[in-house]
PDB file of N, CA and C in Angstrom:
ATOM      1  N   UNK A   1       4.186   6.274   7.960  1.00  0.00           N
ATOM      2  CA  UNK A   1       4.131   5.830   6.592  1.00  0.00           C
ATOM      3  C   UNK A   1       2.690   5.869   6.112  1.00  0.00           C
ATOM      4  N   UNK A   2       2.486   5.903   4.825  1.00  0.00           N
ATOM      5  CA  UNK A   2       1.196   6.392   4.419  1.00  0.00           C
ATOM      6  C   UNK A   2       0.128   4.845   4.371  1.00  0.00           C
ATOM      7  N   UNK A   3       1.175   3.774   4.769  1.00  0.00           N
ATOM      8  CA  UNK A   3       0.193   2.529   4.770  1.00  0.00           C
ATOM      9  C   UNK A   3      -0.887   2.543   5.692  1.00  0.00           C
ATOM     10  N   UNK A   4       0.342   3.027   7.131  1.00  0.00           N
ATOM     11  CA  UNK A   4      -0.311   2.603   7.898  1.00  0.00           C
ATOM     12  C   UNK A   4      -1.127   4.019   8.583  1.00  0.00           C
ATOM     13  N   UNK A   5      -1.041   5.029   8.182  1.00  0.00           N
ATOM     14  CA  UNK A   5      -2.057   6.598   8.362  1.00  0.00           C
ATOM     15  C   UNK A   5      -3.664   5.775   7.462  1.00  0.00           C
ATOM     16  N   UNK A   6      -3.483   5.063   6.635  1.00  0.00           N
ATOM     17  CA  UNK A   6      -4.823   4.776   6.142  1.00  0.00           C
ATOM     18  C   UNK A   6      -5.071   3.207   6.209  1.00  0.00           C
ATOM     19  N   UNK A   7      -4.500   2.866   7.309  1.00  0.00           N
ATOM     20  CA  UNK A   7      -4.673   1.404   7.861  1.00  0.00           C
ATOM     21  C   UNK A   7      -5.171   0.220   6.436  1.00  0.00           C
ATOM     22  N   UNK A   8      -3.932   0.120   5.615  1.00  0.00           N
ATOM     23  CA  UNK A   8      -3.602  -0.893   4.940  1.00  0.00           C
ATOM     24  C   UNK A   8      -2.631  -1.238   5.426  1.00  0.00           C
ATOM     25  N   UNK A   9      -2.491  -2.350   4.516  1.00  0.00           N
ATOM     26  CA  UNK A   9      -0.943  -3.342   4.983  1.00  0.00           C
ATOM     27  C   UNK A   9      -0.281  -3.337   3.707  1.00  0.00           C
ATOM     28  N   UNK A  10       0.995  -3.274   3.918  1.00  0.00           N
ATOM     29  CA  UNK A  10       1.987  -3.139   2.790  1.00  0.00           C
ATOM     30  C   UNK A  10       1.002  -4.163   1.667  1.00  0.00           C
ATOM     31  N   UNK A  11       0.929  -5.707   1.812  1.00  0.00           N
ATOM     32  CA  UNK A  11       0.044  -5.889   1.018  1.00  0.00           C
ATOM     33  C   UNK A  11      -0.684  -6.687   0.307  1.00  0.00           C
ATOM     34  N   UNK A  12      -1.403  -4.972   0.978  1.00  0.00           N
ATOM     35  CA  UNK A  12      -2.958  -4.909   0.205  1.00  0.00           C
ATOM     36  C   UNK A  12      -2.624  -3.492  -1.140  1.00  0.00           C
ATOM     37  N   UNK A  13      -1.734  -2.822  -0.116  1.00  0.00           N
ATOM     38  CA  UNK A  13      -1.292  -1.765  -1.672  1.00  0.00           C
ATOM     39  C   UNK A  13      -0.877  -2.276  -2.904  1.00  0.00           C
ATOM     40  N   UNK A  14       0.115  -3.278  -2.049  1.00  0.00           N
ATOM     41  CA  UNK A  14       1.139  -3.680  -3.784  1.00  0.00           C
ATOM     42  C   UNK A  14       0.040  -4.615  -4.352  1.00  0.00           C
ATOM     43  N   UNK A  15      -1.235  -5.335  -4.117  1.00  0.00           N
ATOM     44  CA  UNK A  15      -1.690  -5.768  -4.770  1.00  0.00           C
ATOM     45  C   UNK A  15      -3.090  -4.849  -5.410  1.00  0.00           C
ATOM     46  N   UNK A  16      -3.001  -3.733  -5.242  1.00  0.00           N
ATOM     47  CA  UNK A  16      -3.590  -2.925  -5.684  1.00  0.00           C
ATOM     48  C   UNK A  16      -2.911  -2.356  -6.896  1.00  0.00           C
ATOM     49  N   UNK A  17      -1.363  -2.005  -6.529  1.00  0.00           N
ATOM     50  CA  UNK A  17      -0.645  -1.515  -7.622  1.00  0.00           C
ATOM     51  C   UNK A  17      -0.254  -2.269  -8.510  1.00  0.00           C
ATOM     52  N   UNK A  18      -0.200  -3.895  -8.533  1.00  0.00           N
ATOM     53  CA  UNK A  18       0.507  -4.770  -9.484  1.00  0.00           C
ATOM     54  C   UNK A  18       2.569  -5.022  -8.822  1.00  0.00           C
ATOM     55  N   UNK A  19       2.612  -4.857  -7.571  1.00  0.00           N
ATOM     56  CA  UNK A  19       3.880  -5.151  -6.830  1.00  0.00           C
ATOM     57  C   UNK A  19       3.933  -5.800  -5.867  1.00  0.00           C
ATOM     58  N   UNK A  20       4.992  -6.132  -5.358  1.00  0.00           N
ATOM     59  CA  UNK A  20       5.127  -7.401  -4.076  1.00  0.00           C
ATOM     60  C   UNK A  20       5.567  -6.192  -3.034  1.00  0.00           C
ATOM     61  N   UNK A  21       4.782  -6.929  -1.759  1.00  0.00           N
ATOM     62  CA  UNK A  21       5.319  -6.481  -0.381  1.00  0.00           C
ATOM     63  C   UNK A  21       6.463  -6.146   0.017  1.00  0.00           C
ATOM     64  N   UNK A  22       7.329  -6.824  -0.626  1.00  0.00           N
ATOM     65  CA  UNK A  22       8.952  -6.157  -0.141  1.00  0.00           C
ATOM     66  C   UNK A  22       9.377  -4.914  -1.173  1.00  0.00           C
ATOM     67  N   UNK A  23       8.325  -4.747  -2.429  1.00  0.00           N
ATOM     68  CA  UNK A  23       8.777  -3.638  -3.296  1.00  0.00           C
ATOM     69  C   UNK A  23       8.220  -2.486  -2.111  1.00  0.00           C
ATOM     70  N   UNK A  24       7.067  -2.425  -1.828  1.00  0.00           N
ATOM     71  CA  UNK A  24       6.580  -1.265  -1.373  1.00  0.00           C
ATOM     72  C   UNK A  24       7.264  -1.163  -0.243  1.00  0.00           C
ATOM     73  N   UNK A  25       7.927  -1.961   0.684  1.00  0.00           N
ATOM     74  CA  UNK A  25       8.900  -2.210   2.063  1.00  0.00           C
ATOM     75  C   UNK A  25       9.268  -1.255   2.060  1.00  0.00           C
ATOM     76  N   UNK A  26      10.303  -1.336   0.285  1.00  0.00           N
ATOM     77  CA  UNK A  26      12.013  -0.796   0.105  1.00  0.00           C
ATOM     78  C   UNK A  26      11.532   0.517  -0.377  1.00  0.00           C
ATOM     79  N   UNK A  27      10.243   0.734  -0.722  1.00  0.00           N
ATOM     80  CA  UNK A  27      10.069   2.448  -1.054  1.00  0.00           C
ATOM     81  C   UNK A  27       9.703   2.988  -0.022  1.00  0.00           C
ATOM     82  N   UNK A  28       9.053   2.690   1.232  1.00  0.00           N
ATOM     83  CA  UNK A  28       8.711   3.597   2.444  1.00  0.00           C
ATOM     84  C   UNK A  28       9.798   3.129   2.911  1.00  0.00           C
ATOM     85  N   UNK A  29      10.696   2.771   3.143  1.00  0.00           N
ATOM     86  CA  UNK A  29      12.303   2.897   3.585  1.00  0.00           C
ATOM     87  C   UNK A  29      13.446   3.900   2.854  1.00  0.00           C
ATOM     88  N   UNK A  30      12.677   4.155   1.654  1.00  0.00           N
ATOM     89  CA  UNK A  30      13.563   5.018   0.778  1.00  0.00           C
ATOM     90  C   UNK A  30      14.958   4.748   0.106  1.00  0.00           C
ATOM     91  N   UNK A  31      14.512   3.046  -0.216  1.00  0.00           N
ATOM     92  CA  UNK A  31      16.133   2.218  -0.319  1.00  0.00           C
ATOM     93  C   UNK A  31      16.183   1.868  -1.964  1.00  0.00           C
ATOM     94  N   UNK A  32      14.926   2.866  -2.779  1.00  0.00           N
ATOM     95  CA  UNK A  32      14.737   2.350  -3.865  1.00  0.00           C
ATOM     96  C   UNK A  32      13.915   3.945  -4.591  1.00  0.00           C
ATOM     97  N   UNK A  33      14.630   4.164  -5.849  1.00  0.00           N
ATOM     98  CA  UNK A  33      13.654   5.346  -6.217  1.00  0.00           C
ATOM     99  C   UNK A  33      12.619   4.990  -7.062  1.00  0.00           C
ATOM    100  N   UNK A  34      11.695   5.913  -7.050  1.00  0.00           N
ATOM    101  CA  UNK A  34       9.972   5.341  -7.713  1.00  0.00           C
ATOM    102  C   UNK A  34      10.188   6.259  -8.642  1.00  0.00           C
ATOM    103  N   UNK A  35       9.084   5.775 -10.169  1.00  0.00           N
ATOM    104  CA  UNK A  35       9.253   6.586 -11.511  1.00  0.00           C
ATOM    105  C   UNK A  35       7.755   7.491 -10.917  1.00  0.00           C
ATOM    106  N   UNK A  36       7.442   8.491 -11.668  1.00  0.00           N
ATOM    107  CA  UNK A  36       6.320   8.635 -11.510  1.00  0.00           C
ATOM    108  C   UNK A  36       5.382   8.119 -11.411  1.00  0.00           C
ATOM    109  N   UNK A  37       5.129   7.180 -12.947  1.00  0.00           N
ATOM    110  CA  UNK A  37       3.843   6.453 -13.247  1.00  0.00           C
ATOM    111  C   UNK A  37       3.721   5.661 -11.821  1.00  0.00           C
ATOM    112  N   UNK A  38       4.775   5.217 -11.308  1.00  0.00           N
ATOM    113  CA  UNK A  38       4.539   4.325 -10.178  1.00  0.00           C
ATOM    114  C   UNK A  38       4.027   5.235  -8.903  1.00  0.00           C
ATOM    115  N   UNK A  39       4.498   6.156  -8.836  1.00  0.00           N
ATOM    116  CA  UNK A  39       4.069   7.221  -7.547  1.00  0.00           C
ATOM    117  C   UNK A  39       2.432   7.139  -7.607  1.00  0.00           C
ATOM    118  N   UNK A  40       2.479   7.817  -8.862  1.00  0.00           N
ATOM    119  CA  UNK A  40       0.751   8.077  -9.031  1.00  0.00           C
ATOM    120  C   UNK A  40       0.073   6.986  -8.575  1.00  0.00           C
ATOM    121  N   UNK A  41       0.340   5.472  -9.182  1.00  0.00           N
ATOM    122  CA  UNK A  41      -0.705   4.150  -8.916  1.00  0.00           C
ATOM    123  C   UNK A  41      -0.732   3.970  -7.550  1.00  0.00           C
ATOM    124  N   UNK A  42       0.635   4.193  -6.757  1.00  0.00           N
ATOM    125  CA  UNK A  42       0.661   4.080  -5.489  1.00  0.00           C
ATOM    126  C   UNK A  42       0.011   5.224  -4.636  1.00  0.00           C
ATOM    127  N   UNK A  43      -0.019   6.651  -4.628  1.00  0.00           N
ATOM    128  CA  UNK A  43      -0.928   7.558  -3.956  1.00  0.00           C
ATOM    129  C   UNK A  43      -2.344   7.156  -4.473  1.00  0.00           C
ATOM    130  N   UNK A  44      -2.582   6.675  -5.733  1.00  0.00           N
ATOM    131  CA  UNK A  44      -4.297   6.563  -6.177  1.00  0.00           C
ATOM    132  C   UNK A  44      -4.598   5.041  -4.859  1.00  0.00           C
ATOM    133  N   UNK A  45      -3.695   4.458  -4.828  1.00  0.00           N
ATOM    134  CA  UNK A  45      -3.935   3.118  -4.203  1.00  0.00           C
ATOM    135  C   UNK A  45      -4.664   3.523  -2.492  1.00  0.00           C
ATOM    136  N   UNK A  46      -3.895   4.118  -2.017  1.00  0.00           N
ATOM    137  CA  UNK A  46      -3.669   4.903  -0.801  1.00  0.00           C
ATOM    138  C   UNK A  46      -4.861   6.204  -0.325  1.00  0.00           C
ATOM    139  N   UNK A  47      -4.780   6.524  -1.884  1.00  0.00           N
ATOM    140  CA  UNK A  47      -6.107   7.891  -1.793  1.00  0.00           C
ATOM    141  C   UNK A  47      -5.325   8.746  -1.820  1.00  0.00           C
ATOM    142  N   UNK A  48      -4.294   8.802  -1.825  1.00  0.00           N
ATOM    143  CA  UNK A  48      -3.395   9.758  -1.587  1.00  0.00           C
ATOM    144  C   UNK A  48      -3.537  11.205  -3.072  1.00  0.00           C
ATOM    145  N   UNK A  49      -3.074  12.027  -3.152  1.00  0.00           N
ATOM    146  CA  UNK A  49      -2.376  12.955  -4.598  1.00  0.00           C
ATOM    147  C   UNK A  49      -0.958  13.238  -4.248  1.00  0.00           C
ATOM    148  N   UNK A  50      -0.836  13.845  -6.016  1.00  0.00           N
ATOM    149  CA  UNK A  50       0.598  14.471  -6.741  1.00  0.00           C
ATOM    150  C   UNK A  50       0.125  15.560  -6.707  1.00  0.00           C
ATOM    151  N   UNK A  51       1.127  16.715  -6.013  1.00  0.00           N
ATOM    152  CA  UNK A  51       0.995  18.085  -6.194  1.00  0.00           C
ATOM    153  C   UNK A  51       2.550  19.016  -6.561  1.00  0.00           C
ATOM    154  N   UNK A  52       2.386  19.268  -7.922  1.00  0.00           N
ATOM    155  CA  UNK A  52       3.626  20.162  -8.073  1.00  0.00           C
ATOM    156  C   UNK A  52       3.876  21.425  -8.135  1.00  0.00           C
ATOM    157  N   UNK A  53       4.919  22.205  -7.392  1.00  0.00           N
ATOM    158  CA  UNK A  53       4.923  23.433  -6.755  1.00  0.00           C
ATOM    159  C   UNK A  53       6.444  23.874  -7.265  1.00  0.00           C
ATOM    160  N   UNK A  54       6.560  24.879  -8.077  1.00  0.00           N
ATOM    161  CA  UNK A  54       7.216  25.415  -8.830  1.00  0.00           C
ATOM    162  C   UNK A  54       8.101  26.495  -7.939  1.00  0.00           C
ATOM    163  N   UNK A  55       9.169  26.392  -7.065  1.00  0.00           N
ATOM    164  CA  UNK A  55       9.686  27.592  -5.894  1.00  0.00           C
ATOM    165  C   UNK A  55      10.955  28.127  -6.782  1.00  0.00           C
ATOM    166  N   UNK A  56      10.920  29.371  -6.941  1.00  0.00           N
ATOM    167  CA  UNK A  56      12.109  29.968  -7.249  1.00  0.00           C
ATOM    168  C   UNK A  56      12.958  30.988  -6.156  1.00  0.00           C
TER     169      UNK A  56
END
């Protein structure tokens, strides 16, 4: 999970992003879908990027 590849704790993200620890739980469990705007705050949180790739 990308928390723990950049040694945070669930949280320290969600209080980076404006969410509680069991929100970010249920998204690296995949028990909950994320909007964008939320993806983005959460990879910026992380360091992480959005990369979109167009396959036909």
């Amino acid at each position: 999970m990308v928390t723990q590849k950049k040694q945070l704790t669930q949280t320290e993200v969600a209080a980076q992003v404006g969410m509680t620890q069991s929100q970010i739980a249920k998204i690296e469990r995949a028990q909950v879908e994320v909007s964008l705007p939320r993806l983005r705050r959460l990879l910026q949180a992380v360091g992480g990027d959005l990369e979109w790739r167009v396959v036909s």
